[in-house]
C-alpha atoms as a PDB file:
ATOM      1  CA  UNK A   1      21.648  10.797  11.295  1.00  0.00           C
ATOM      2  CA  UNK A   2      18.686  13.195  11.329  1.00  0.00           C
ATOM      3  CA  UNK A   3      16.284  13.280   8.295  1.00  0.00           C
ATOM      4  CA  UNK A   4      14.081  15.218   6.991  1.00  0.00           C
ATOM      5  CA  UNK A   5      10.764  14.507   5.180  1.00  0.00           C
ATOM      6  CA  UNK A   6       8.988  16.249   2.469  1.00  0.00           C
ATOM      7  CA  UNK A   7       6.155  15.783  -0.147  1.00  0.00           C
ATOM      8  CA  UNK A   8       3.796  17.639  -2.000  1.00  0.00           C
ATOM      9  CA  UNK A   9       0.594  16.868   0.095  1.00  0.00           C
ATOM     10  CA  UNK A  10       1.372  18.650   3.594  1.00  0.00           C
ATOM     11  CA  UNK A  11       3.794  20.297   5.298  1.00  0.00           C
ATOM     12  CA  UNK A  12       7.495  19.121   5.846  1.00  0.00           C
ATOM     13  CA  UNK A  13       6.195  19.553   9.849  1.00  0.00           C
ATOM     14  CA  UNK A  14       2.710  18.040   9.067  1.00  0.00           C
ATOM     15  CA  UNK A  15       4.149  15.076   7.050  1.00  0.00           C
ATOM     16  CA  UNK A  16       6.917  14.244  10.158  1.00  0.00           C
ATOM     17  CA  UNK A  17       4.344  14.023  12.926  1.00  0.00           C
ATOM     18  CA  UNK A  18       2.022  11.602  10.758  1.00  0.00           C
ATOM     19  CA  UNK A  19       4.898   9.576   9.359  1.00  0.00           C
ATOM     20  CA  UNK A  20       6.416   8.925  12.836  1.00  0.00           C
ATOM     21  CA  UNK A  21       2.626   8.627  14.468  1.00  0.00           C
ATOM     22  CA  UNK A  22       1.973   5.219  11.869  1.00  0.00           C
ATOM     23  CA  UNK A  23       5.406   4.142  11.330  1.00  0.00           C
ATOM     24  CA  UNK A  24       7.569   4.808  14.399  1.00  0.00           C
ATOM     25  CA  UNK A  25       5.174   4.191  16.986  1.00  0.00           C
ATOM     26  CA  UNK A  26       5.276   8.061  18.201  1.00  0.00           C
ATOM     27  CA  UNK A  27       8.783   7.990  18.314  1.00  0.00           C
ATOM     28  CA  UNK A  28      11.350  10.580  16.125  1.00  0.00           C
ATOM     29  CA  UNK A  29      13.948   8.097  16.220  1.00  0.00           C
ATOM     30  CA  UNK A  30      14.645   4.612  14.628  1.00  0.00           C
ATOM     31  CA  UNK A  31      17.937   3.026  14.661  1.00  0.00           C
ATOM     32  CA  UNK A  32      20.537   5.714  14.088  1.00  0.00           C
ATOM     33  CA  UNK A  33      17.978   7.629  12.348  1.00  0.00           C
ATOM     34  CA  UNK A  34      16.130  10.856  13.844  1.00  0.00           C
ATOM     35  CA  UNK A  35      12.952  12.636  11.868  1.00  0.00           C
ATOM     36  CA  UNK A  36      13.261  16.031  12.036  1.00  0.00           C
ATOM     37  CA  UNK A  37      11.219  19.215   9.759  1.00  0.00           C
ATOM     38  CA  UNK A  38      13.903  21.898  10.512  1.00  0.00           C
ATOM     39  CA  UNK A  39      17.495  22.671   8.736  1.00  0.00           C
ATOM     40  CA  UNK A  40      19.341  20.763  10.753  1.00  0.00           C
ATOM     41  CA  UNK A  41      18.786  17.441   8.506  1.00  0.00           C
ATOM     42  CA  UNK A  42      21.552  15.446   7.237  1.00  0.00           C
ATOM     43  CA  UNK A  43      19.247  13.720   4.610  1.00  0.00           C
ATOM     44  CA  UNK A  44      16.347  15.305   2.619  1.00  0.00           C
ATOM     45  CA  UNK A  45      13.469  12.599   2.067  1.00  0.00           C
ATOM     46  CA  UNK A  46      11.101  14.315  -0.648  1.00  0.00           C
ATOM     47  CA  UNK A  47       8.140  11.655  -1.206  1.00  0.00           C
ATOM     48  CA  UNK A  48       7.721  12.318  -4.922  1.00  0.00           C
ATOM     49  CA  UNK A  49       7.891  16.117  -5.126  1.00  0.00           C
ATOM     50  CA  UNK A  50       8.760  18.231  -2.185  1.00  0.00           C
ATOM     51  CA  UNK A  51       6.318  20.426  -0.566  1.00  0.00           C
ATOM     52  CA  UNK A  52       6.229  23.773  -2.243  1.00  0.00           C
ATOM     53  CA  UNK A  53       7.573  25.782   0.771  1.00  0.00           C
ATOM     54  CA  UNK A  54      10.256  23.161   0.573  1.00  0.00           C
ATOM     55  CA  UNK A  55      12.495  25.155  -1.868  1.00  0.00           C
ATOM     56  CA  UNK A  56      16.312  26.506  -0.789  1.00  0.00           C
ATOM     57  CA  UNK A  57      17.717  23.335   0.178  1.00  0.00           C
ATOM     58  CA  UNK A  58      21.034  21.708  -0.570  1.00  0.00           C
ATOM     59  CA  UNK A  59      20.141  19.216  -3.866  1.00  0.00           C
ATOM     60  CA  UNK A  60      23.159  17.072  -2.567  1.00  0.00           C
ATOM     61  CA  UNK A  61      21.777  16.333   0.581  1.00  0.00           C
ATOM     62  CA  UNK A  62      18.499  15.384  -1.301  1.00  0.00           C
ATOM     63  CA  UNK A  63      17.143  11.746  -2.409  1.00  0.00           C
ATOM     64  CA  UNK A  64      13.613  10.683  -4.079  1.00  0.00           C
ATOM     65  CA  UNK A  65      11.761   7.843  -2.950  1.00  0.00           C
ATOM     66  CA  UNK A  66       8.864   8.043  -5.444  1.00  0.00           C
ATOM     67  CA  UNK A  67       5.453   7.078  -3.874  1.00  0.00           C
ATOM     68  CA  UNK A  68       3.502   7.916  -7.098  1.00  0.00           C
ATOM     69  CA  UNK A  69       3.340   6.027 -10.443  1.00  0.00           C
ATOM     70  CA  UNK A  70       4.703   7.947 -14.013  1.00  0.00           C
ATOM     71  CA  UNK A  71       1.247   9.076 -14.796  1.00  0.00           C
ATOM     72  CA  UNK A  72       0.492  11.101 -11.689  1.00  0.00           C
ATOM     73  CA  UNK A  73       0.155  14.879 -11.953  1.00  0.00           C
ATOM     74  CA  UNK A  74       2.347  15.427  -8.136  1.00  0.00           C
ATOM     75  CA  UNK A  75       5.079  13.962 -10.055  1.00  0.00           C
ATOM     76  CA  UNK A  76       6.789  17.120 -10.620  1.00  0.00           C
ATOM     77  CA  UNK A  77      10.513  18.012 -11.826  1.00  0.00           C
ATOM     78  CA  UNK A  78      12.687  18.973  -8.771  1.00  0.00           C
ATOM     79  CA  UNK A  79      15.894  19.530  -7.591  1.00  0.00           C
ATOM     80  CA  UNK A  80      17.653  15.935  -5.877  1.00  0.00           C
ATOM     81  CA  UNK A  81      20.936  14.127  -5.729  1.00  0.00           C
ATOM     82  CA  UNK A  82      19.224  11.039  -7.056  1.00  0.00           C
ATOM     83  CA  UNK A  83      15.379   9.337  -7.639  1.00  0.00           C
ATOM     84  CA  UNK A  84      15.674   5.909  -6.253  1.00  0.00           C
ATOM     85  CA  UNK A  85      14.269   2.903  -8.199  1.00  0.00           C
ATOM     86  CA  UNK A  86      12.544   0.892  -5.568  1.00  0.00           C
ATOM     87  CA  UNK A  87       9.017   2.974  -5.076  1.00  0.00           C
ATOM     88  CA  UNK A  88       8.282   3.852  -1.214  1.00  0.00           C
ATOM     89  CA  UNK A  89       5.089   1.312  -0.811  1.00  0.00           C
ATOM     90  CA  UNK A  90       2.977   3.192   2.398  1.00  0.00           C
ATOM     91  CA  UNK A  91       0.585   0.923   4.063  1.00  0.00           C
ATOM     92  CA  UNK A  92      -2.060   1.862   6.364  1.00  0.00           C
ATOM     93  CA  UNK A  93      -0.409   0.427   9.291  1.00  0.00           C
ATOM     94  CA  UNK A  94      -2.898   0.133  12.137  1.00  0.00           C
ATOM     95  CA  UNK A  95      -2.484   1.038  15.853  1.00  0.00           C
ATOM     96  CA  UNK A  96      -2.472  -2.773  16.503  1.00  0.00           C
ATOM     97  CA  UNK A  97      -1.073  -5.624  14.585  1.00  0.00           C
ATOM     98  CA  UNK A  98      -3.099  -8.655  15.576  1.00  0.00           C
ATOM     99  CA  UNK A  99      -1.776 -12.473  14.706  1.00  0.00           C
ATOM    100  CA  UNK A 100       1.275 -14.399  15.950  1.00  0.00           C
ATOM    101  CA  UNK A 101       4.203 -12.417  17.227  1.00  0.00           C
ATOM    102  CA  UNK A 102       6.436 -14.556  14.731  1.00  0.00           C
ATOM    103  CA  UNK A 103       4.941 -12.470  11.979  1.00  0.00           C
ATOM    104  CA  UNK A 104       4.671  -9.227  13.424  1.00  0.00           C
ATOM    105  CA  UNK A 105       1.277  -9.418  15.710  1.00  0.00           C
ATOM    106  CA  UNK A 106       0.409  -8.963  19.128  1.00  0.00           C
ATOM    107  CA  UNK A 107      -0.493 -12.726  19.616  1.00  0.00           C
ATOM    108  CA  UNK A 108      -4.185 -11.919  19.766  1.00  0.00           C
ATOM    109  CA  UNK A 109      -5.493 -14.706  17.014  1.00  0.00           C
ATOM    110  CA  UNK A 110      -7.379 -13.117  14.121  1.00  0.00           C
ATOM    111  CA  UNK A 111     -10.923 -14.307  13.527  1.00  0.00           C
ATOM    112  CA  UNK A 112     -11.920 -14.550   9.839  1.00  0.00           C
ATOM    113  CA  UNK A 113     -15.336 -14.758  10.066  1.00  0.00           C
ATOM    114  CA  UNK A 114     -16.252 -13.147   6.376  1.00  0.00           C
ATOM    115  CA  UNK A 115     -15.633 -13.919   2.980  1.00  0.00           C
ATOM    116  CA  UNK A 116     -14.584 -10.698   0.636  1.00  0.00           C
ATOM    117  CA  UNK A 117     -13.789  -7.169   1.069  1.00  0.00           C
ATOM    118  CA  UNK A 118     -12.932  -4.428  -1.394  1.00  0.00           C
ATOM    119  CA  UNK A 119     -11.962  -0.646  -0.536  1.00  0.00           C
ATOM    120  CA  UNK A 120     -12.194   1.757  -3.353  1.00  0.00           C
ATOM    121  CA  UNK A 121     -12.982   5.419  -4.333  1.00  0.00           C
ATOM    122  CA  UNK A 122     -15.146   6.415  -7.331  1.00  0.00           C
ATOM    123  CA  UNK A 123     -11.955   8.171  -8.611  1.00  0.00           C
ATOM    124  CA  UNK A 124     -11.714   8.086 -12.262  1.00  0.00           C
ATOM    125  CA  UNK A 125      -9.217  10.497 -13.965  1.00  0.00           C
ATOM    126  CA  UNK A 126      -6.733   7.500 -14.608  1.00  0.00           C
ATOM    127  CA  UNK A 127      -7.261   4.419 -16.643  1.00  0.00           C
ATOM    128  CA  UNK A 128      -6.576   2.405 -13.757  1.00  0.00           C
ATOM    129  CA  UNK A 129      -9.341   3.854 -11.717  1.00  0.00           C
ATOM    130  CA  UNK A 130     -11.614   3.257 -14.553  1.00  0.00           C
ATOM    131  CA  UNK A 131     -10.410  -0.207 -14.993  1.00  0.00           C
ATOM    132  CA  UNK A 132     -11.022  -1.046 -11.305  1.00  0.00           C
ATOM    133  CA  UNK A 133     -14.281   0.599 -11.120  1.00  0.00           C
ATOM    134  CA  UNK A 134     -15.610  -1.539 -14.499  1.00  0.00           C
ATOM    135  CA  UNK A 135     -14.388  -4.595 -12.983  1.00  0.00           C
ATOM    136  CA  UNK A 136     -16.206  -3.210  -9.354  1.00  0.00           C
ATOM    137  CA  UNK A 137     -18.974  -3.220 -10.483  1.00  0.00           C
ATOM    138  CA  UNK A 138     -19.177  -5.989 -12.845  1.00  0.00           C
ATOM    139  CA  UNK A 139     -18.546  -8.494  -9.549  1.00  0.00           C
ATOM    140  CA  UNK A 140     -20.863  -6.467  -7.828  1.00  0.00           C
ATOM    141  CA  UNK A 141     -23.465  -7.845  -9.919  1.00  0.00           C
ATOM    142  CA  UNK A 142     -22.347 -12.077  -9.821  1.00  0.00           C
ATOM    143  CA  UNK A 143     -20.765 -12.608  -6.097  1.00  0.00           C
ATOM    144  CA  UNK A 144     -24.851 -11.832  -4.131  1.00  0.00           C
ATOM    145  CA  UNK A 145     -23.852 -12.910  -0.498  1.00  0.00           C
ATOM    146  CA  UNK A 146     -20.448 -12.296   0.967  1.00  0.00           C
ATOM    147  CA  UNK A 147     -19.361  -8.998  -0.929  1.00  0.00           C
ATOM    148  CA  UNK A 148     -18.650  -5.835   1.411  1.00  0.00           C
ATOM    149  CA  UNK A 149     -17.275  -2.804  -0.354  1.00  0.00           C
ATOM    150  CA  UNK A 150     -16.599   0.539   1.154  1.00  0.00           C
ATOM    151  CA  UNK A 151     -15.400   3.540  -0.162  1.00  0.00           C
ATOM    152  CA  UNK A 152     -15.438   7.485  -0.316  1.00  0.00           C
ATOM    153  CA  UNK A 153     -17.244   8.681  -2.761  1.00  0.00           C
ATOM    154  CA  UNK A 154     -15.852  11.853  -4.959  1.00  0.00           C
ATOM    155  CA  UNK A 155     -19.312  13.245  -5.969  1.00  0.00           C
ATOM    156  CA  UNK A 156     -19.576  10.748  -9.030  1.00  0.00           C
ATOM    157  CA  UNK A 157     -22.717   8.697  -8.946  1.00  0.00           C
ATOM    158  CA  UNK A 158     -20.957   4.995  -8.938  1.00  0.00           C
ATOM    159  CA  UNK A 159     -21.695   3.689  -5.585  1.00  0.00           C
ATOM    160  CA  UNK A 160     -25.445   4.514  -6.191  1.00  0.00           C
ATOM    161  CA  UNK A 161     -25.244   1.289  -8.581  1.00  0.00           C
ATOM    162  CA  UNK A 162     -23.773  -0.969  -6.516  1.00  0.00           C
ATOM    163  CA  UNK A 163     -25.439  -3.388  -4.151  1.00  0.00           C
ATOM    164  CA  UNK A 164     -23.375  -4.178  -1.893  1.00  0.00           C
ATOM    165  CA  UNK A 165     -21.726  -0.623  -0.794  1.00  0.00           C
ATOM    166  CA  UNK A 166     -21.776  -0.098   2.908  1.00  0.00           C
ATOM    167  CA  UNK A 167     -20.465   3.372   2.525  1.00  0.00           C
ATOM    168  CA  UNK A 168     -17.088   5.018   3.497  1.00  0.00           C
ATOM    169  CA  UNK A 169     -14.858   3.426   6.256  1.00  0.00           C
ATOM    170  CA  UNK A 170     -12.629   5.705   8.489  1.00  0.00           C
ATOM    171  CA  UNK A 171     -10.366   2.927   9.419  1.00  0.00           C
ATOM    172  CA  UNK A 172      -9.409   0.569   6.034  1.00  0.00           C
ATOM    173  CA  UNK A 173      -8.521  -2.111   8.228  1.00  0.00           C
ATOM    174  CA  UNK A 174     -11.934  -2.396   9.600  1.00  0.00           C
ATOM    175  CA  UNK A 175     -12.158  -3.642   6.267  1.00  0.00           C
ATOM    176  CA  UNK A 176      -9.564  -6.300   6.270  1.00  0.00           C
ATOM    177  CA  UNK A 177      -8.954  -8.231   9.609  1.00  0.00           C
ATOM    178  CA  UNK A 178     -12.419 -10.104   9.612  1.00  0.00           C
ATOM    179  CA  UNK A 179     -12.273 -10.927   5.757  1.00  0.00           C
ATOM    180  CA  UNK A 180     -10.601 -13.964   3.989  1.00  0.00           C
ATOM    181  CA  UNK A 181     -10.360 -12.689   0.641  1.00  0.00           C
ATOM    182  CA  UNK A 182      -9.688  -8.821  -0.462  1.00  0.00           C
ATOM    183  CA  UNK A 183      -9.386  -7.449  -4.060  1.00  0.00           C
ATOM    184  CA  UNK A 184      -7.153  -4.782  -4.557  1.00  0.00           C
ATOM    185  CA  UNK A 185      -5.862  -3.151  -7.951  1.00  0.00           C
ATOM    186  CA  UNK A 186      -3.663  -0.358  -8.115  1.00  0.00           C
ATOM    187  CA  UNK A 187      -3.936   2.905 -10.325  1.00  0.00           C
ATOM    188  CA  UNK A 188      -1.061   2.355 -12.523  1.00  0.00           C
ATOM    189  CA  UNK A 189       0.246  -0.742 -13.545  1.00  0.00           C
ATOM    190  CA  UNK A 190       4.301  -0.495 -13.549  1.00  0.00           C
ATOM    191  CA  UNK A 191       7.203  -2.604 -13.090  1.00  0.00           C
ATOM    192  CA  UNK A 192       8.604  -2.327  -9.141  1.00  0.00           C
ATOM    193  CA  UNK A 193       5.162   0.149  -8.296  1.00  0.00           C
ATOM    194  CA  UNK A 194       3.061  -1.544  -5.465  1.00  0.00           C
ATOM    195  CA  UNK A 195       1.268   0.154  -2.902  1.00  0.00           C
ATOM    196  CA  UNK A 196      -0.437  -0.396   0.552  1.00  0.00           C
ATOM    197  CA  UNK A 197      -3.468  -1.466  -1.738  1.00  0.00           C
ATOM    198  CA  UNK A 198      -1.421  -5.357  -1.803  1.00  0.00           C
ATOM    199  CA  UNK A 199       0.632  -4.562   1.711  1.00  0.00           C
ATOM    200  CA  UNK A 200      -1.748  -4.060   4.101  1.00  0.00           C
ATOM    201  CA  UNK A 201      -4.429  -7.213   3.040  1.00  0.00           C
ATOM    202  CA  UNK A 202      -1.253  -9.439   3.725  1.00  0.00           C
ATOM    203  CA  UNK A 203      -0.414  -7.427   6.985  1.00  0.00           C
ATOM    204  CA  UNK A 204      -4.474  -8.266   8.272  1.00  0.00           C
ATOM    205  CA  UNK A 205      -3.624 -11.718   6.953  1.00  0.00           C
ATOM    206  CA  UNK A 206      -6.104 -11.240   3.947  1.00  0.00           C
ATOM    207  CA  UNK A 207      -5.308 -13.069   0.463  1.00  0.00           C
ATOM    208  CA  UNK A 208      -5.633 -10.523  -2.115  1.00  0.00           C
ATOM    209  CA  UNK A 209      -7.079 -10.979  -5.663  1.00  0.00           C
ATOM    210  CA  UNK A 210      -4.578  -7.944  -6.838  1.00  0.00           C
ATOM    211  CA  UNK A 211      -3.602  -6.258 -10.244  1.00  0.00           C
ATOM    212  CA  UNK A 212      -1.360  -3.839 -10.661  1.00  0.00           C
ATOM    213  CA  UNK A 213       2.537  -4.370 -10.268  1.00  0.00           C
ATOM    214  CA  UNK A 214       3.634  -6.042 -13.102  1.00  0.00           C
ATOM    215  CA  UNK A 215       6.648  -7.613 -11.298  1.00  0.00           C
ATOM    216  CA  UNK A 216       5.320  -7.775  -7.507  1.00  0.00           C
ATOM    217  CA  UNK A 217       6.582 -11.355  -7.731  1.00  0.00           C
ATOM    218  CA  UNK A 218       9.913 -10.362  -7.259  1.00  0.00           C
ATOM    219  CA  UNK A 219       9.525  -8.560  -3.634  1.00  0.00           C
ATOM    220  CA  UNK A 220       6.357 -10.599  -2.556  1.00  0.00           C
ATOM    221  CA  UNK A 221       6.087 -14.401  -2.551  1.00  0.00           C
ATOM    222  CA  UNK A 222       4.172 -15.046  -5.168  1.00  0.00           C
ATOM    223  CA  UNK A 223       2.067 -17.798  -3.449  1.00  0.00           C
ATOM    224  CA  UNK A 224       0.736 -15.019  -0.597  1.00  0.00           C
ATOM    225  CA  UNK A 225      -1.999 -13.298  -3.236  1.00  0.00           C
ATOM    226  CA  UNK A 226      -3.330 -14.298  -6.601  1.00  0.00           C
ATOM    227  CA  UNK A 227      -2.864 -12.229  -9.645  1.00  0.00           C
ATOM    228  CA  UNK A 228      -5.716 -11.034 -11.558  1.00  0.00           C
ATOM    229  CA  UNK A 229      -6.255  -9.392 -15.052  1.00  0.00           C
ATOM    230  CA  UNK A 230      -9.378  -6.656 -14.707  1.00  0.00           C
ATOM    231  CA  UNK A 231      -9.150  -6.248 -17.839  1.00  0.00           C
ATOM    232  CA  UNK A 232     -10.126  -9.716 -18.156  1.00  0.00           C
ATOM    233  CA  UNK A 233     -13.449  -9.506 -16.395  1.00  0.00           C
ATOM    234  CA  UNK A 234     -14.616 -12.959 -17.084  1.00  0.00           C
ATOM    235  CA  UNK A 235     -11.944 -14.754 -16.363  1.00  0.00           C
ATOM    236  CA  UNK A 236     -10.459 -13.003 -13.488  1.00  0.00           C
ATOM    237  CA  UNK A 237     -14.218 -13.360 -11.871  1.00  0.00           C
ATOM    238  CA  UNK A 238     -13.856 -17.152 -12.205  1.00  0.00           C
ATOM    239  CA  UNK A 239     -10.302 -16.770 -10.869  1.00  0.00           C
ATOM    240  CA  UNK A 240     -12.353 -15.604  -7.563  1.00  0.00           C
ATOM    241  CA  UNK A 241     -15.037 -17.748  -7.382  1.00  0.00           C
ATOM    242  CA  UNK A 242     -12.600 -20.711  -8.198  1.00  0.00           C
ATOM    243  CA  UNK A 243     -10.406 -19.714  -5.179  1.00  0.00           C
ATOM    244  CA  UNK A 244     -12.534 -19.117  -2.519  1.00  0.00           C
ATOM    245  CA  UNK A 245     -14.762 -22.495  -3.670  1.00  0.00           C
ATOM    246  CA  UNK A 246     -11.249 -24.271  -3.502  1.00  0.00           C
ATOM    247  CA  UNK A 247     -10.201 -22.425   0.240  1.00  0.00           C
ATOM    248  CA  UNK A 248      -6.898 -21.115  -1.075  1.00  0.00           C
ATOM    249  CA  UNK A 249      -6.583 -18.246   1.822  1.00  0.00           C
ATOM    250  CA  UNK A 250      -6.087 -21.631   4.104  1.00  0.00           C
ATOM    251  CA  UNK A 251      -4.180 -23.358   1.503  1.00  0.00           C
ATOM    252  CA  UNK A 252      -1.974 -20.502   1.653  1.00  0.00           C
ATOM    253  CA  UNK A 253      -2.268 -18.297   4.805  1.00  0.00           C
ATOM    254  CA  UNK A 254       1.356 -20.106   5.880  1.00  0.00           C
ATOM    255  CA  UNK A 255       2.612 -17.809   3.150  1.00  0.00           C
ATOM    256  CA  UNK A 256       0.691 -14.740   3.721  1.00  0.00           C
ATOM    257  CA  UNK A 257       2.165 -14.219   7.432  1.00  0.00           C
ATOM    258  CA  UNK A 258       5.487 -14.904   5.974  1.00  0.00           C
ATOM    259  CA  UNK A 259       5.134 -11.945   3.704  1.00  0.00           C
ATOM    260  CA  UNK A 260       3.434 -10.064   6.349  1.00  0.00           C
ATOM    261  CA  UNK A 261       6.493 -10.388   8.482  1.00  0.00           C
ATOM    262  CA  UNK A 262       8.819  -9.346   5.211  1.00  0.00           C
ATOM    263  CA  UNK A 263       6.341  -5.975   4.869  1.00  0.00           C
ATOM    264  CA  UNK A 264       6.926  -5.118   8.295  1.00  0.00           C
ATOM    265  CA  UNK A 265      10.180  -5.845   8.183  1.00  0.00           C
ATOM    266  CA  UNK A 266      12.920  -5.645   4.979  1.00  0.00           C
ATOM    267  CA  UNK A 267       9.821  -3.789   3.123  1.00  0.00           C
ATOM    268  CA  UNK A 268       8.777  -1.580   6.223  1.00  0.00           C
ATOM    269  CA  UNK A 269       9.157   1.939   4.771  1.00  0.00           C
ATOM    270  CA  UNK A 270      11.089   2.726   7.963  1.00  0.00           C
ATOM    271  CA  UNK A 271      13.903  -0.184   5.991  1.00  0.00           C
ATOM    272  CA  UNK A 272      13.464   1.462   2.730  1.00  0.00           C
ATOM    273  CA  UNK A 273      14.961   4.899   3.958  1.00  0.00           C
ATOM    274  CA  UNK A 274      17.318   3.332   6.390  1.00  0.00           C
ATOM    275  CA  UNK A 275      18.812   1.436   3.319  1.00  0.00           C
ATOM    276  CA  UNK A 276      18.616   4.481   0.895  1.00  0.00           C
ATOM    277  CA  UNK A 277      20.320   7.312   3.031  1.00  0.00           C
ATOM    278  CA  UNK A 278      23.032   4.294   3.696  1.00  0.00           C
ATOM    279  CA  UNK A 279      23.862   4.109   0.098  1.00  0.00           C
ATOM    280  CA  UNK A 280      22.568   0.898   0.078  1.00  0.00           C
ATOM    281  CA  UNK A 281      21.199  -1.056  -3.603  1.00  0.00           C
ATOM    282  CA  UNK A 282      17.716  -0.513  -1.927  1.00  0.00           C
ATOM    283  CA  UNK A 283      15.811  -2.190  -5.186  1.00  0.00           C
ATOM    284  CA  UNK A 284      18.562  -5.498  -4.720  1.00  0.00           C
ATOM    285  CA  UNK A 285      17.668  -5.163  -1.000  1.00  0.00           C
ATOM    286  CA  UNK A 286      14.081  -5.334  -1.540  1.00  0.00           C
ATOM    287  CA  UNK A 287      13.786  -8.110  -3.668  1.00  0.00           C
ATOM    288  CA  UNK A 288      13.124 -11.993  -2.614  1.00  0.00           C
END
């Protein structure tokens, strides 16, 4: 079944050679799937909007898989059979998945050596990114030792406040394997909308302090991260502090590489359009 990817960002060509670079190990093919940028498709993919010289093709033979949240601007109207419910979460999957090869990994053991990472831009159109940057900064100035935060900056003046920016990070799991603890929160908060911002701390074996998905429960084990409110700045701080003081990444890293194994696995987005294009209930799929 060949398939054909498109989205708003690059290229239908573009978007196939990164998509089957991260996700399919270099390879155009995956089951009885083949990724292809010509005509010849049997399936039109279009990630949230298609590309804009993505125009004369057959709406029947098209499906959504929505990788931004209601609020975005790419989230423009466009022809398609159907707009899936499950969103299309895209993690940063690295070149080399470290940990046991029961979950996913390479067997080489991952050393967590440091306490708590965050990776963030200075973005802040959407009331999520201002949410995030508020509460950013306001741990910034309690948690002195331990904190590493990275992050491009967008030509806004935030990271010139805060004291423990190292500066932008090419490769986001540099950010992640080494750490115990990561916070994460996403730029919308929806029901069934998580991102790689809570998929790829679990995949580096991380235990995320995340916001965002209102329901993430029901496609994560809720025992593999540990929901925070940043709107609730005090008490989500002590949330944090409380954790790592009690351990919980040990307390529950048994439950992290479980979910790590799901995200590579039922949750992989390689799954997700396997399922769709098979006329599958993808959101029933996905969930626990």
């Amino acid at each position: 079944m060949k398939i054909r990817l498109t989205t708003f960002a690059r290229n239908d060509e573009n978007l196939r050679l990164r998509f089957i670079e991260r996700y399919c190990g270099g390879s155009a093919h995956w089951r009885d799937l083949e990724f292809v940028s010509d005509d010849s498709f049997d399936w039109l993919i279009i990630f949230t909007s298609p590309h804009q010289d993505t125009k004369d093709y057959d709406e029947g033979k098209a499906i959504t898989l929505l990788t931004e949240p209601p609020s975005s601007p790419n989230r423009r109207s466009h022809k398609t059979s159907r707009i899936e419910k499950m969103y299309l979460p895209l993690p940063f999957l690295p070149s080399t998945i470290y940990g046991s090869a029961k979950f996913g990994g390479n067997e080489e053991i991952i050393k967590k050596n440091k306490l708590l990472s965050i990776v963030t831009s200075d973005l802040s159109y959407l009331k999520g990114h201002q949410a995030r940057l508020q509460f950013v900064y306001s741990l910034d100035r309690v948690v002195l030792e331990g904190l590493d935060i990275w992050g491009k900056s967008q030509q806004s003046s935030f990271f010139k406040y805060i004291r423990n920016y190292h500066g932008p990070i090419v490769d986001k799991y540099e950010a992640l394997w080494k750490y115990k603890y990561h916070f994460a929160c996403e730029n919308s908060f929806e029901r069934n909308y998580f991102t790689e911002k809570i998929a790829d701390p679990i995949i580096a074996e991380s235990l995320c302090f995340y916001d965002g998905c209102k329901n993430l429960y029901e496609f994560i084990d809720e025992r593999a991260f540990i929901k925070i409110n940043v709107k609730k700045q005090r008490e989500s701080i002590e949330t944090i502090i409380v954790a790592i003081e009690n351990n919980e990444w040990r307390r529950r890293i048994r439950y992290i590489r479980e979910q790590k194994k799901r995200l590579l696995n039922e949750l992989h987005p390689l799954n997700i359009i396997w399922l769709t294009v098979h006329q599958k209930d993808v959101l029933k799929e996905c969930r626990l």
